[in-house]
PDB file of N, CA and C in Angstrom:
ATOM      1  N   UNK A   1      66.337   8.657   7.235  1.00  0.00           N
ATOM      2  CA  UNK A   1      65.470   7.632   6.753  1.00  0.00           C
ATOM      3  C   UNK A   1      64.280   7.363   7.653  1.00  0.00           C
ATOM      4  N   UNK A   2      64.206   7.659   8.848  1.00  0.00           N
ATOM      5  CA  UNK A   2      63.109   7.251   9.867  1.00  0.00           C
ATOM      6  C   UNK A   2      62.170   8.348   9.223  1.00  0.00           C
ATOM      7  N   UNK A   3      62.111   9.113   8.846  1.00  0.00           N
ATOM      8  CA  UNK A   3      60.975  10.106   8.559  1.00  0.00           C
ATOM      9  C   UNK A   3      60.391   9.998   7.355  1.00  0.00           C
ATOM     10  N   UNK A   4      60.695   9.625   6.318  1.00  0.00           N
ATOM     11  CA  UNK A   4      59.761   8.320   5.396  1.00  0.00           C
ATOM     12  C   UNK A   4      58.771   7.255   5.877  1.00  0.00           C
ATOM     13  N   UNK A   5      59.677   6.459   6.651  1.00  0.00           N
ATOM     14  CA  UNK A   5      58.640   5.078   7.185  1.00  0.00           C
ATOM     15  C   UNK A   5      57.845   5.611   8.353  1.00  0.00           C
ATOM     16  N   UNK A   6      58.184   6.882   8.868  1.00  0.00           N
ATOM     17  CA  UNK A   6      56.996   7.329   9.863  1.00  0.00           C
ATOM     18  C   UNK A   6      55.944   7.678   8.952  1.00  0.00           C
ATOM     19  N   UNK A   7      56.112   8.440   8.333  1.00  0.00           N
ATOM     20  CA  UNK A   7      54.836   9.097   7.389  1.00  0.00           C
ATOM     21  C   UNK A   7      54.087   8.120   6.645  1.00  0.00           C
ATOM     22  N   UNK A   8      55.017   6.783   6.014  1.00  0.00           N
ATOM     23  CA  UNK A   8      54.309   6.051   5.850  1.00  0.00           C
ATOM     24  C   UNK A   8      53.145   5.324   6.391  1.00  0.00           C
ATOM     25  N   UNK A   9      53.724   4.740   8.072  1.00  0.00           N
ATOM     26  CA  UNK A   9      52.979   4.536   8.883  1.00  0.00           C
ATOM     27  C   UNK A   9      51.734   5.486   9.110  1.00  0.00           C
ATOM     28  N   UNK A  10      51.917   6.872   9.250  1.00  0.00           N
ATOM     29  CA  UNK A  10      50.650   7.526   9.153  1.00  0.00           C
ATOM     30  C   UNK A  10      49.951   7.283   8.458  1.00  0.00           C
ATOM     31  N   UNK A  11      50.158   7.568   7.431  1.00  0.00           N
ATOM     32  CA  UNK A  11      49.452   7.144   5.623  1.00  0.00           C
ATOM     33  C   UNK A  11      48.336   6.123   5.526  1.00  0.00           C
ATOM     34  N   UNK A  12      49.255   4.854   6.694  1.00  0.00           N
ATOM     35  CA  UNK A  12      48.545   3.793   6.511  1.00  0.00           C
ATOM     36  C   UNK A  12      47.302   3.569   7.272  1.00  0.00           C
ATOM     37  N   UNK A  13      47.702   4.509   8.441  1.00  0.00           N
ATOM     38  CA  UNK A  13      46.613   4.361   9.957  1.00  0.00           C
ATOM     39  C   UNK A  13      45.556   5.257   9.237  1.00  0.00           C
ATOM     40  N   UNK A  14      45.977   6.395   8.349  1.00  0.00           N
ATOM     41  CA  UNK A  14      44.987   7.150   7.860  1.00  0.00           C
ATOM     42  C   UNK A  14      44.025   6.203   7.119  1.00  0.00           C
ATOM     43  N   UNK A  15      44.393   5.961   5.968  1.00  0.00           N
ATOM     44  CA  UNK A  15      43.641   5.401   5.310  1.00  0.00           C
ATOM     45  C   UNK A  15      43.195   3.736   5.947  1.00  0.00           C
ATOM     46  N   UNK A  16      43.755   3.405   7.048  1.00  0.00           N
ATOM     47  CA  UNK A  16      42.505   1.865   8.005  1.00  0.00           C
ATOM     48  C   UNK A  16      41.236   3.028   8.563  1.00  0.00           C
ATOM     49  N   UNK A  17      42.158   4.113   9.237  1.00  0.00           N
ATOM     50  CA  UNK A  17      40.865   5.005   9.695  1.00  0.00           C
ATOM     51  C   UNK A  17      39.502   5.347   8.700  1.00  0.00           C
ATOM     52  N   UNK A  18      39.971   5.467   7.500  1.00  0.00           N
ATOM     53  CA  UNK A  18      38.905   6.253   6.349  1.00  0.00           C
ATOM     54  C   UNK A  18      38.123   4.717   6.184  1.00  0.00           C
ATOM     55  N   UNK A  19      38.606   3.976   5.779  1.00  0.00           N
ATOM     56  CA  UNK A  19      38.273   2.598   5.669  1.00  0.00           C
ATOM     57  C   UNK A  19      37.579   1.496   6.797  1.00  0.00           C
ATOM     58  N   UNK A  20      37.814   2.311   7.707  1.00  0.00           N
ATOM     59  CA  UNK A  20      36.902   1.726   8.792  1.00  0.00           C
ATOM     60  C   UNK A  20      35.508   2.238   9.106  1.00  0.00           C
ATOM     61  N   UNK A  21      35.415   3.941   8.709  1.00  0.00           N
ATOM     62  CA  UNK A  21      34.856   4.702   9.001  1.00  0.00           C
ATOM     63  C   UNK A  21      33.677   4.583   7.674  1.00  0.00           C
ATOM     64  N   UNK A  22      34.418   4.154   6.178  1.00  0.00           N
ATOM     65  CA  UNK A  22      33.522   3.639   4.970  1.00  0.00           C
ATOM     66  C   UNK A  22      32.594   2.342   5.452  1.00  0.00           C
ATOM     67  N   UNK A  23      33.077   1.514   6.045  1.00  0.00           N
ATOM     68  CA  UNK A  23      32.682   0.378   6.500  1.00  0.00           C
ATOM     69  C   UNK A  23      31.290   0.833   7.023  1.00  0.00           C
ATOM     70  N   UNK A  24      31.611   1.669   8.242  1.00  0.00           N
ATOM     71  CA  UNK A  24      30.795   1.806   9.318  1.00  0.00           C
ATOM     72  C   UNK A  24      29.111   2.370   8.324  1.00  0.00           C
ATOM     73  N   UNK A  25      29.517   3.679   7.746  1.00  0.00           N
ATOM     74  CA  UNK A  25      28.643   3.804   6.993  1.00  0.00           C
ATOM     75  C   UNK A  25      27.922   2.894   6.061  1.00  0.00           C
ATOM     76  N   UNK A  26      28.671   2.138   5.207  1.00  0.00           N
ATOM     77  CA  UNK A  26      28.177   1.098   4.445  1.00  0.00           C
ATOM     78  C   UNK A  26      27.143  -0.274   5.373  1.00  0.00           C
ATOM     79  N   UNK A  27      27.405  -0.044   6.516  1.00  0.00           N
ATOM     80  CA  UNK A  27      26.692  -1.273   7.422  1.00  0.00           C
ATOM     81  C   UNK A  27      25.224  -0.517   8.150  1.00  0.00           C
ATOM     82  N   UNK A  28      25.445   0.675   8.134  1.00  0.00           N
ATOM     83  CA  UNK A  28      24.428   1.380   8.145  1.00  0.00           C
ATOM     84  C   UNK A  28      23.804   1.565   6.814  1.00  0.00           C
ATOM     85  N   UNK A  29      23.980   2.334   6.148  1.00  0.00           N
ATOM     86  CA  UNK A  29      22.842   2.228   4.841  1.00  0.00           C
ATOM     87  C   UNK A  29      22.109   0.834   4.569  1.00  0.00           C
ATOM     88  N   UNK A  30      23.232  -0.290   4.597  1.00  0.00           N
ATOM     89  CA  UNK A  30      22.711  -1.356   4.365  1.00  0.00           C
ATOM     90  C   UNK A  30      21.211  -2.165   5.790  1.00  0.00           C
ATOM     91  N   UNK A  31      21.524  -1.381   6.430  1.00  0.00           N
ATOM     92  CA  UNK A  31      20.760  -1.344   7.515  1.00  0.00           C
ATOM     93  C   UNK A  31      19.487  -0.292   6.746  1.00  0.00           C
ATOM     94  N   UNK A  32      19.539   0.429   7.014  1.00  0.00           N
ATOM     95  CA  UNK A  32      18.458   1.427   6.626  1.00  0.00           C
ATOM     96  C   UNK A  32      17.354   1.101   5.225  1.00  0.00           C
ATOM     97  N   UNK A  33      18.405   0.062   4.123  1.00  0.00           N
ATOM     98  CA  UNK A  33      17.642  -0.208   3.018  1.00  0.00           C
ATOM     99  C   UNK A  33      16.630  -1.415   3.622  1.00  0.00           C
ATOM    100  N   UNK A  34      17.557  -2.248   4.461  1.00  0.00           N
ATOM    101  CA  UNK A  34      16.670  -3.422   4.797  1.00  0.00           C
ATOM    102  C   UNK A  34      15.297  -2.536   5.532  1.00  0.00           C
ATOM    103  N   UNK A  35      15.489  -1.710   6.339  1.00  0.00           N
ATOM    104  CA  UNK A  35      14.341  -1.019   7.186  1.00  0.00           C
ATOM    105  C   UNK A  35      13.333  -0.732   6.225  1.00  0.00           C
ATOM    106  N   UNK A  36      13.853  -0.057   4.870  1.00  0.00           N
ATOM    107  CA  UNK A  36      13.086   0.213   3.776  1.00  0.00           C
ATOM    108  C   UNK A  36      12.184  -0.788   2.983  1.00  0.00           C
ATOM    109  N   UNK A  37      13.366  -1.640   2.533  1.00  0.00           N
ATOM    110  CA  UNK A  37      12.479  -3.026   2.108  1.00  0.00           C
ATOM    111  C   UNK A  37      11.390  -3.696   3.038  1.00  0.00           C
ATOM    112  N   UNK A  38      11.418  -3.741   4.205  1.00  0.00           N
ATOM    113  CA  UNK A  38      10.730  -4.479   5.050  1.00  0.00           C
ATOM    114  C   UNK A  38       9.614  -3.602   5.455  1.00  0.00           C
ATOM    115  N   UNK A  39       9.682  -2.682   5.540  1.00  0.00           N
ATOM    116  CA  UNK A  39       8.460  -1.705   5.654  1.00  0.00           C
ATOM    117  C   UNK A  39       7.369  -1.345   4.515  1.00  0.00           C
ATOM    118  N   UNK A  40       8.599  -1.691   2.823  1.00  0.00           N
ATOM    119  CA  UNK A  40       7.635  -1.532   1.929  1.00  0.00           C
ATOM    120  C   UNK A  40       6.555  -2.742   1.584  1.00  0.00           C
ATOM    121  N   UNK A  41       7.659  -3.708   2.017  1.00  0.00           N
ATOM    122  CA  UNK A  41       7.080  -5.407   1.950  1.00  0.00           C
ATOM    123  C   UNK A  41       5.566  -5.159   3.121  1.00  0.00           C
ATOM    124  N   UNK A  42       6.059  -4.874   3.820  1.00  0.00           N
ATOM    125  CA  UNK A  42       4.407  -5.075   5.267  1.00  0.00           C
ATOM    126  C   UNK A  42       3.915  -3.832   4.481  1.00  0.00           C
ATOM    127  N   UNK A  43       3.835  -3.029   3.653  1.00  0.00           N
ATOM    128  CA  UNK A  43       2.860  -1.743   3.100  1.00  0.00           C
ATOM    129  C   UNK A  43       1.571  -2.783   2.305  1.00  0.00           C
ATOM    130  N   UNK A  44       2.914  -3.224   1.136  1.00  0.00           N
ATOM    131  CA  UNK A  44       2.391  -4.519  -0.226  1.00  0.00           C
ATOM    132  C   UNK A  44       1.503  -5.267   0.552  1.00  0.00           C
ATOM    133  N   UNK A  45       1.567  -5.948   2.313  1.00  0.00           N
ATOM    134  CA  UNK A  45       1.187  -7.257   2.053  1.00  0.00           C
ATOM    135  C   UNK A  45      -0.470  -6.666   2.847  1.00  0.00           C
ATOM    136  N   UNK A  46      -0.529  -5.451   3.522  1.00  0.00           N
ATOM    137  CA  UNK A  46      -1.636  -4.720   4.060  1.00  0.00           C
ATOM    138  C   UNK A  46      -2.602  -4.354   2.855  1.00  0.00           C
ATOM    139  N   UNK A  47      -2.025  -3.804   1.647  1.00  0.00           N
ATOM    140  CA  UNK A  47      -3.067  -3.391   0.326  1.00  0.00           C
ATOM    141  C   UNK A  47      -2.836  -4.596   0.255  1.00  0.00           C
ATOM    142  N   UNK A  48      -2.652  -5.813  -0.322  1.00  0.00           N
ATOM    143  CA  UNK A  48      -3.606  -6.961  -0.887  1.00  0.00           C
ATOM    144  C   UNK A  48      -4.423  -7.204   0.611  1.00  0.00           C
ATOM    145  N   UNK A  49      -4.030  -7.313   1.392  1.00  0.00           N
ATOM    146  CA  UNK A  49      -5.349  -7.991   2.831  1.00  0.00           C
ATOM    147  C   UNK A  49      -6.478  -6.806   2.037  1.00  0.00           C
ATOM    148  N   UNK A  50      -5.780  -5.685   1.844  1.00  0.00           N
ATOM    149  CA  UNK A  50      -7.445  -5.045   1.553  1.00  0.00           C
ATOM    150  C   UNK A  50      -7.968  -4.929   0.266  1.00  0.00           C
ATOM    151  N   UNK A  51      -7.198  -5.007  -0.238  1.00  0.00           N
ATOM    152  CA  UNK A  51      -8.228  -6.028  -2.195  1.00  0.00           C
ATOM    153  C   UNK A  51      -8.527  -6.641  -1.736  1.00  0.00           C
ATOM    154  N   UNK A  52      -8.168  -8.227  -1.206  1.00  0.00           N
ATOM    155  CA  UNK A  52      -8.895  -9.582  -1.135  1.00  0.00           C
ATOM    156  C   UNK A  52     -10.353  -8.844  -0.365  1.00  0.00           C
ATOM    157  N   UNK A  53     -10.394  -7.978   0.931  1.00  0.00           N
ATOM    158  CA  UNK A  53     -10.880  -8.289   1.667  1.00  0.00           C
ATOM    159  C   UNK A  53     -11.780  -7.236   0.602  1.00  0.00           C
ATOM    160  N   UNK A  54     -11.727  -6.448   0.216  1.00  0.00           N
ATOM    161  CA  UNK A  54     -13.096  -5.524  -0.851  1.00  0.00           C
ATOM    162  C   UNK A  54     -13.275  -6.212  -2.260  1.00  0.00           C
ATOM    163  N   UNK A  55     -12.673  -7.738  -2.647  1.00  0.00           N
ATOM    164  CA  UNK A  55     -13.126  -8.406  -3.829  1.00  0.00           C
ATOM    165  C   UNK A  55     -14.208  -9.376  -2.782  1.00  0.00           C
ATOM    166  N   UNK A  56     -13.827  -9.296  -1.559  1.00  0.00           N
ATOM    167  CA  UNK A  56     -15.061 -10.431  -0.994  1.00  0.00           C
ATOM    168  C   UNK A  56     -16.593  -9.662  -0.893  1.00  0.00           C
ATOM    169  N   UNK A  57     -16.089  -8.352  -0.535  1.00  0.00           N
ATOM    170  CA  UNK A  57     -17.764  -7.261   0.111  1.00  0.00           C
ATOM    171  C   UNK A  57     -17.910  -7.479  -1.466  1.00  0.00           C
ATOM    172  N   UNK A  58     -17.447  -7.345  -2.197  1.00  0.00           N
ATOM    173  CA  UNK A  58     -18.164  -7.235  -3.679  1.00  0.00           C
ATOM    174  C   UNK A  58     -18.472  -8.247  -3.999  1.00  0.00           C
ATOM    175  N   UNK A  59     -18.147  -9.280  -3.992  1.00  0.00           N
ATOM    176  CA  UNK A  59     -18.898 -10.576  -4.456  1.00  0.00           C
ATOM    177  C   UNK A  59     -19.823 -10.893  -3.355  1.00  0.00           C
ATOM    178  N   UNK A  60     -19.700 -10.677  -2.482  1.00  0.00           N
ATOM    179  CA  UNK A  60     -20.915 -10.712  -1.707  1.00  0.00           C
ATOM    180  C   UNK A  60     -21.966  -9.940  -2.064  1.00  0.00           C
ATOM    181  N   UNK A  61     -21.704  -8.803  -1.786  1.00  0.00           N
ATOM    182  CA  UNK A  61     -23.050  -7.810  -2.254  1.00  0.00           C
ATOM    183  C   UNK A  61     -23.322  -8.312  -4.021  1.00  0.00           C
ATOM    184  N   UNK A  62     -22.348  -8.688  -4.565  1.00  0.00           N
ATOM    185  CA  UNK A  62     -23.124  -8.972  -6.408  1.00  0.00           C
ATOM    186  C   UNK A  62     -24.401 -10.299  -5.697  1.00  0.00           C
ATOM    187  N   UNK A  63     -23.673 -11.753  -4.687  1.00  0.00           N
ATOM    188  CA  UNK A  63     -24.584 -12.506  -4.780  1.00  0.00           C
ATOM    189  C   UNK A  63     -25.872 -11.994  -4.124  1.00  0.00           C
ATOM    190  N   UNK A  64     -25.785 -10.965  -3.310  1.00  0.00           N
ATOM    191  CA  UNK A  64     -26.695 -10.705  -2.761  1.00  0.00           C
ATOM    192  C   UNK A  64     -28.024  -9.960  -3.162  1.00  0.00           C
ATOM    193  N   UNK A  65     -27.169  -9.201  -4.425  1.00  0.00           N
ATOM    194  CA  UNK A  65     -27.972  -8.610  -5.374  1.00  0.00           C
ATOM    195  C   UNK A  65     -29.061  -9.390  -6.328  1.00  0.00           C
ATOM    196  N   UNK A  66     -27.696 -10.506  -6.648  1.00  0.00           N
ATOM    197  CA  UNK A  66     -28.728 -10.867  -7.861  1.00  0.00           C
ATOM    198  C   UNK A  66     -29.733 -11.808  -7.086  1.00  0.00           C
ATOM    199  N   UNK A  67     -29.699 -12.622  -5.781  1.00  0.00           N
ATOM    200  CA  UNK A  67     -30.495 -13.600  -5.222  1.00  0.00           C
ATOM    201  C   UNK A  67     -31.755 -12.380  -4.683  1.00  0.00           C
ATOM    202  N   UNK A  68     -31.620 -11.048  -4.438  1.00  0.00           N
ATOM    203  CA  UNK A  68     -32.535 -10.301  -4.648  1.00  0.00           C
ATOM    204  C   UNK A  68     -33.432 -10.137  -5.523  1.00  0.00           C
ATOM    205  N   UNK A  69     -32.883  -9.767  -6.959  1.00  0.00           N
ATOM    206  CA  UNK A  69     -33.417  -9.220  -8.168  1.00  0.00           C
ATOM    207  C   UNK A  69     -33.675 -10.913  -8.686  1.00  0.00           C
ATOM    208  N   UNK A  70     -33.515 -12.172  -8.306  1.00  0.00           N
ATOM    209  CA  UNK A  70     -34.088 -13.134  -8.868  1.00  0.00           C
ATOM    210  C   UNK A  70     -35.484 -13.992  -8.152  1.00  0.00           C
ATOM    211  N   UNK A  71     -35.747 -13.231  -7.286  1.00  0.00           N
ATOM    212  CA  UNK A  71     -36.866 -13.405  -6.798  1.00  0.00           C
ATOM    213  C   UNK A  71     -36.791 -14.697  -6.404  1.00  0.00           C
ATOM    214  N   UNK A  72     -35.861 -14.847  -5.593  1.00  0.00           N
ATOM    215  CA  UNK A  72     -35.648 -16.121  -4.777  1.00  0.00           C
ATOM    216  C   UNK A  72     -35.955 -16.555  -4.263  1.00  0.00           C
ATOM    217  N   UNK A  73     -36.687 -15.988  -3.242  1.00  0.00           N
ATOM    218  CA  UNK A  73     -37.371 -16.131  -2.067  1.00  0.00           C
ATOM    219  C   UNK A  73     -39.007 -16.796  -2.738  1.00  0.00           C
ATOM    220  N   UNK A  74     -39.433 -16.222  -4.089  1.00  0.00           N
ATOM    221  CA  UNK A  74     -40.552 -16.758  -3.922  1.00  0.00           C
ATOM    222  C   UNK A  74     -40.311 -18.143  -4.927  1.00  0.00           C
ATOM    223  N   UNK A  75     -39.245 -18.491  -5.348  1.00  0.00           N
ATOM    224  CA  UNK A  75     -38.647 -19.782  -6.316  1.00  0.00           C
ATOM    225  C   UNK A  75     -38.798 -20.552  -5.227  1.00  0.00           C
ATOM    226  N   UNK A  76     -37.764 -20.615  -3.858  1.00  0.00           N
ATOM    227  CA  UNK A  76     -37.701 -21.158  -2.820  1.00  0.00           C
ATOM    228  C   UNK A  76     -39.327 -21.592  -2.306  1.00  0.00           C
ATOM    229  N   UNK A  77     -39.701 -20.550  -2.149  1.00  0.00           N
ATOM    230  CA  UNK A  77     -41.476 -21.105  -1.411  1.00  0.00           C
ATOM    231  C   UNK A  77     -41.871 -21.910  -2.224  1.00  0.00           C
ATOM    232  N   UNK A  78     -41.821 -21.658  -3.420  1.00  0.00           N
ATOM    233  CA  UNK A  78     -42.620 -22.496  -4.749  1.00  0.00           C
ATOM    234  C   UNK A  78     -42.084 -24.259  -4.354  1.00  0.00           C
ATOM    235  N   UNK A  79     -40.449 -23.980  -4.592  1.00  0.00           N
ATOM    236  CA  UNK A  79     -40.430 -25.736  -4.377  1.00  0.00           C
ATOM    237  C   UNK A  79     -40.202 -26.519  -2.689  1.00  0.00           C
ATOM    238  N   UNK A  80     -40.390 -25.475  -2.037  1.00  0.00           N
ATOM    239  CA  UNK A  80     -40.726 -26.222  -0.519  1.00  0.00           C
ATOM    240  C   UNK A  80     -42.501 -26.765  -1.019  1.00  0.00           C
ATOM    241  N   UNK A  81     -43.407 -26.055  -1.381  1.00  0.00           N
ATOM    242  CA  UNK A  81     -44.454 -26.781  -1.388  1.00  0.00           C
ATOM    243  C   UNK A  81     -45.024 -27.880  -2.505  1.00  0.00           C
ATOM    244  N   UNK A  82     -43.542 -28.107  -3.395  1.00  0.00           N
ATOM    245  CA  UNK A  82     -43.627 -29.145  -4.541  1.00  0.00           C
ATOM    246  C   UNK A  82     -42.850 -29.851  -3.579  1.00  0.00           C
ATOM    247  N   UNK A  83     -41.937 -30.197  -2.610  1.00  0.00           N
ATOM    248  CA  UNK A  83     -41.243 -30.896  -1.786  1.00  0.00           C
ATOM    249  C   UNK A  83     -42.604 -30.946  -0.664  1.00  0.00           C
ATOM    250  N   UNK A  84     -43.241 -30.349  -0.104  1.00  0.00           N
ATOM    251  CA  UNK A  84     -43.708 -30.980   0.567  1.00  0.00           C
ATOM    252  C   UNK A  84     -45.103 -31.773   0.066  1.00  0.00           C
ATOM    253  N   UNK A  85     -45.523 -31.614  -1.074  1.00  0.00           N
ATOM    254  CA  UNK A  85     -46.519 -31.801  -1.822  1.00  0.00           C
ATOM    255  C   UNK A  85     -45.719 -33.391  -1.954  1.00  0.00           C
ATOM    256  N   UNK A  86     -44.642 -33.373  -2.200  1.00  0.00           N
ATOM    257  CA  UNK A  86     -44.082 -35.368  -2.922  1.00  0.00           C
ATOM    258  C   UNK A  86     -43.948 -36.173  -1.217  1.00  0.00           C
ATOM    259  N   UNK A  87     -43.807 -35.321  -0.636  1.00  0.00           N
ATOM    260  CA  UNK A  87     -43.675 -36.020   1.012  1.00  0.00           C
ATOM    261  C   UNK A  87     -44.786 -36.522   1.636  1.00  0.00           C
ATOM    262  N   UNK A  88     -45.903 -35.638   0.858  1.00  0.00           N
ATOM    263  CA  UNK A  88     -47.409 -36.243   1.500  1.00  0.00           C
ATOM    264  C   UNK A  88     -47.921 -37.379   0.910  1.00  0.00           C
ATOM    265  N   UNK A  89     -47.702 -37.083  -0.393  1.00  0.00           N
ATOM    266  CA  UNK A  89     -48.055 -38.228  -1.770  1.00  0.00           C
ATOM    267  C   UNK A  89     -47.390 -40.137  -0.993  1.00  0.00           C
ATOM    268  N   UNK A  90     -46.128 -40.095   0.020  1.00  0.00           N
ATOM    269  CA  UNK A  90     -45.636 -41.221   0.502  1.00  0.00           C
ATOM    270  C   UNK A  90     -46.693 -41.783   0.963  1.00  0.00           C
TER     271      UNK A  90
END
């Protein structure tokens, strides 16, 4: 009868061994996905810094365009000397 409950005992150490050894792996992958997620997360959050930051050069350069092509500069002169024209009139 002792040579049943020995083998059993093996049986059992075997399979804590396989089961320890599943563990080990499973705490690693789960390691490795987080490495994954967190690396894809800081990828995501670098492309929006650089949309936001090329929706700003573009709205900049549009205002810059059109305060070009609207001839601003000479609108501006026009009513500095209707502003200074009502300042003298005091």
């Amino acid at each position: 009868m002792p040579e049943p409950e020995s083998h059993t005992l093996r049986l059992l150490r075997e399979i804590r061994s396989q089961g320890e050894d599943t563990r080990k792996s499973v705490e690693g992958l789960r390691k490795d996905f987080d490495d994954l997620r967190n690396d894809t997360v800081q990828g995501f959050q670098h492309l929006g810094e650089r949309i936001e930051h090329l929706s700003r050069l573009v709205t900049g350069e549009s205002v810059l365009g059109r305060y070009a092509a609207a001839n601003v500069d000479e609108r501006l002169e026009t009513l500095e000397r209707r502003v200074s024209a009502l300042e003298e009139r005091r």
